[in-house]
N, C-alpha and C. Protein backbone atom coordinates (compact mmCIF):
# COMPACT_ATOMS: atom_id res chain seq x y z
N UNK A 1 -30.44 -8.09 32.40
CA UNK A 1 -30.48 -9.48 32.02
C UNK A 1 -29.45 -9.71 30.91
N UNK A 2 -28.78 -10.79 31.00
CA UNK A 2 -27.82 -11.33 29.55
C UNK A 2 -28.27 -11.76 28.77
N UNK A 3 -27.46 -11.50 27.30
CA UNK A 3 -28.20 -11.71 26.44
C UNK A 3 -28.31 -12.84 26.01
N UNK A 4 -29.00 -13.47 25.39
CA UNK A 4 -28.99 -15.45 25.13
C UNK A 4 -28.29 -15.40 23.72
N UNK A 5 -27.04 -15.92 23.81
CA UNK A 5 -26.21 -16.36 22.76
C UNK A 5 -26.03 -17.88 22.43
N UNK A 6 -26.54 -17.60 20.91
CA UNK A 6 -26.87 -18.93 20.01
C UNK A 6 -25.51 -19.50 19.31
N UNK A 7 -25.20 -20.71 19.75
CA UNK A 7 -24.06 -21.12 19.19
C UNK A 7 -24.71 -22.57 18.16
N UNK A 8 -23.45 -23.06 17.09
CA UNK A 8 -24.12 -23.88 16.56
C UNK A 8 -24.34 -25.62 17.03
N UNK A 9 -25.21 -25.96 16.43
CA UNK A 9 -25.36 -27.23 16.85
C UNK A 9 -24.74 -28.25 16.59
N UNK A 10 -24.01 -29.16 17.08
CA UNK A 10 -22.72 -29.79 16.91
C UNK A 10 -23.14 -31.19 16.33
N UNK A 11 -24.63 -31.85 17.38
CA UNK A 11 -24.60 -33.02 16.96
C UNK A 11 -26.04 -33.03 16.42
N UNK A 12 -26.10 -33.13 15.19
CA UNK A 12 -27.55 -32.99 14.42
C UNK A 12 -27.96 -33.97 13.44
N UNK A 13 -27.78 -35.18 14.30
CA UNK A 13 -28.58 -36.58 13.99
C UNK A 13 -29.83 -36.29 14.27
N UNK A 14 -30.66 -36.74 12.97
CA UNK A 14 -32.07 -37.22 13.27
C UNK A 14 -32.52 -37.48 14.73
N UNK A 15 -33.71 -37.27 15.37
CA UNK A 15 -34.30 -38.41 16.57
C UNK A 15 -36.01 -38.50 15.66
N UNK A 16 -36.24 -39.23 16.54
CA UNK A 16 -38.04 -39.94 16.56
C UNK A 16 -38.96 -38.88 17.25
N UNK A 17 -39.63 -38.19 16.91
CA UNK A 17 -40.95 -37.28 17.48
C UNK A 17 -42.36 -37.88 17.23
N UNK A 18 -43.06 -38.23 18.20
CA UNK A 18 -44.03 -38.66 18.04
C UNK A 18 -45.53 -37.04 18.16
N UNK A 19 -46.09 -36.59 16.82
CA UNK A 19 -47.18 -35.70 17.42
C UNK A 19 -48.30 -35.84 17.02
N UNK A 20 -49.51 -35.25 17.19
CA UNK A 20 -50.54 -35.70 16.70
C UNK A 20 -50.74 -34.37 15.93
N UNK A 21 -51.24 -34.77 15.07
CA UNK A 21 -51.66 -33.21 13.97
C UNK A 21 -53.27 -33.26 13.81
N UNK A 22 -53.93 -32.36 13.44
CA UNK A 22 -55.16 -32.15 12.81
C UNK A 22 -55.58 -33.35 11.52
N UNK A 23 -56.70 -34.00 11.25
CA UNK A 23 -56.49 -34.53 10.62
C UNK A 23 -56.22 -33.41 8.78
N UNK A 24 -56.91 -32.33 8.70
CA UNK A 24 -56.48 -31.54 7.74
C UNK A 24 -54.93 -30.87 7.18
N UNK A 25 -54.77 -30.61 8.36
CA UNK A 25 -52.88 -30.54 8.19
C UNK A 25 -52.62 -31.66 7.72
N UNK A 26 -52.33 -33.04 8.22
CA UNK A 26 -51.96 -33.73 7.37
C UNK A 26 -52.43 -34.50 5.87
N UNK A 27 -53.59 -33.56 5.43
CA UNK A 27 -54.17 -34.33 4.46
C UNK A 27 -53.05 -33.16 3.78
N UNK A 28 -52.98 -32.01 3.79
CA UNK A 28 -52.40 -30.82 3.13
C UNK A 28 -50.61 -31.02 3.36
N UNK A 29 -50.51 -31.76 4.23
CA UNK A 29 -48.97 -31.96 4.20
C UNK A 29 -49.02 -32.95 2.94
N UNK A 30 -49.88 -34.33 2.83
CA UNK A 30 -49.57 -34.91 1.57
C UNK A 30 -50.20 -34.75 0.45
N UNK A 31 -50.77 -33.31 0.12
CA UNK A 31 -50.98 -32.91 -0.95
C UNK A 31 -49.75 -32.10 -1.37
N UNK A 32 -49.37 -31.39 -0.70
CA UNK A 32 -48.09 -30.98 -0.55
C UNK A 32 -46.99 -31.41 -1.13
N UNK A 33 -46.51 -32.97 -0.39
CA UNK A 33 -45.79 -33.84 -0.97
C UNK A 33 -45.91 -34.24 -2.41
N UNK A 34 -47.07 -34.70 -2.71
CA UNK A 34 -47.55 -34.62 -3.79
C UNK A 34 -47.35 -34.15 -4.92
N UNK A 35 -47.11 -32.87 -4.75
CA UNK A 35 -46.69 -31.23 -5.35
C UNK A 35 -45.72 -31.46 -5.98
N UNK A 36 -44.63 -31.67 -4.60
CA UNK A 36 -43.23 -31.93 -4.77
C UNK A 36 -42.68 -32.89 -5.76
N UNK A 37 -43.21 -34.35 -5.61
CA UNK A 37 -43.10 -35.38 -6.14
C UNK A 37 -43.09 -34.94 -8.01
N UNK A 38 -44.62 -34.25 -8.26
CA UNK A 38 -44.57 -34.05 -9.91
C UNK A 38 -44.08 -33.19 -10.22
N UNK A 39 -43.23 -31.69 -9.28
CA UNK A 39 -42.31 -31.29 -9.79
C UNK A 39 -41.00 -31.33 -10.21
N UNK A 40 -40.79 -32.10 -9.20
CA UNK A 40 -39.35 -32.89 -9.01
C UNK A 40 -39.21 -33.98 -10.05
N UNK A 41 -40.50 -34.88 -10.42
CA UNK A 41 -40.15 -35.83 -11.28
C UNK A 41 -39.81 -36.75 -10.36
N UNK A 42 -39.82 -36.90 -9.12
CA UNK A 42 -39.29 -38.36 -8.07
C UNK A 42 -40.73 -38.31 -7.04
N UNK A 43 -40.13 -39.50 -6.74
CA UNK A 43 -41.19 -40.35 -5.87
C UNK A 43 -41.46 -38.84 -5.04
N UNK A 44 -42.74 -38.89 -4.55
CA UNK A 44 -43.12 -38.21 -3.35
C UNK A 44 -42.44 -38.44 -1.84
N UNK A 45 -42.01 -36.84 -1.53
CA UNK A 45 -41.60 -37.77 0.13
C UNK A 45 -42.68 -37.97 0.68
N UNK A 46 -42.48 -38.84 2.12
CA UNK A 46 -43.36 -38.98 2.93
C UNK A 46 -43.72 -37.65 3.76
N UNK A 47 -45.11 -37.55 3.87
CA UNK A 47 -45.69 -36.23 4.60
C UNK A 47 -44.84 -35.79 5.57
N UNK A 48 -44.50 -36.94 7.05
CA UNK A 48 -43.77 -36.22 7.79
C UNK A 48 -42.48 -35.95 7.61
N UNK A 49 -41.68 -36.27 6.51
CA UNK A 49 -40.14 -35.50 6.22
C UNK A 49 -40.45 -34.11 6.33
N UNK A 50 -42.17 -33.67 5.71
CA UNK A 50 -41.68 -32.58 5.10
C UNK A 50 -41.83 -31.48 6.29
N UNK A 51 -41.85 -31.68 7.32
CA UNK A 51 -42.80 -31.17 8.69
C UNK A 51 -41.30 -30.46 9.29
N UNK A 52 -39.96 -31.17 9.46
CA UNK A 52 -39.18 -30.63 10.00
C UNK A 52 -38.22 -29.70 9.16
N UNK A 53 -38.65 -29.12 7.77
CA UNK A 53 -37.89 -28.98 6.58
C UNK A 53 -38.52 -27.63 6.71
């Protein structure tokens, strides 16, 4: 079998994903955020930024 060669990704605009999560994952994604927000000293991101990061 050949081997699967990874090249880079050329066009890496954002798209829209629609998923459904647990409701606990996302309470912990925006505690999370949360986190971020008073370490950083800036606004909190929104929970799902932080999902593809």
């Amino acid at each position: 079998m050949d081997k699967l060669k990874l090249t880079s990704i050329f066009d890496d605009r954002p798209v829209k994903l629609t998923v459904e999560l647990p409701e606990a994952v996302f309470r912990d994604l925006t505690s999370y955020a949360e986190a971020i927000g008073r370490e950083s000293e800036q606004a909190a991101p929104e929970p799902a930024k932080l999902i593809a990061r």
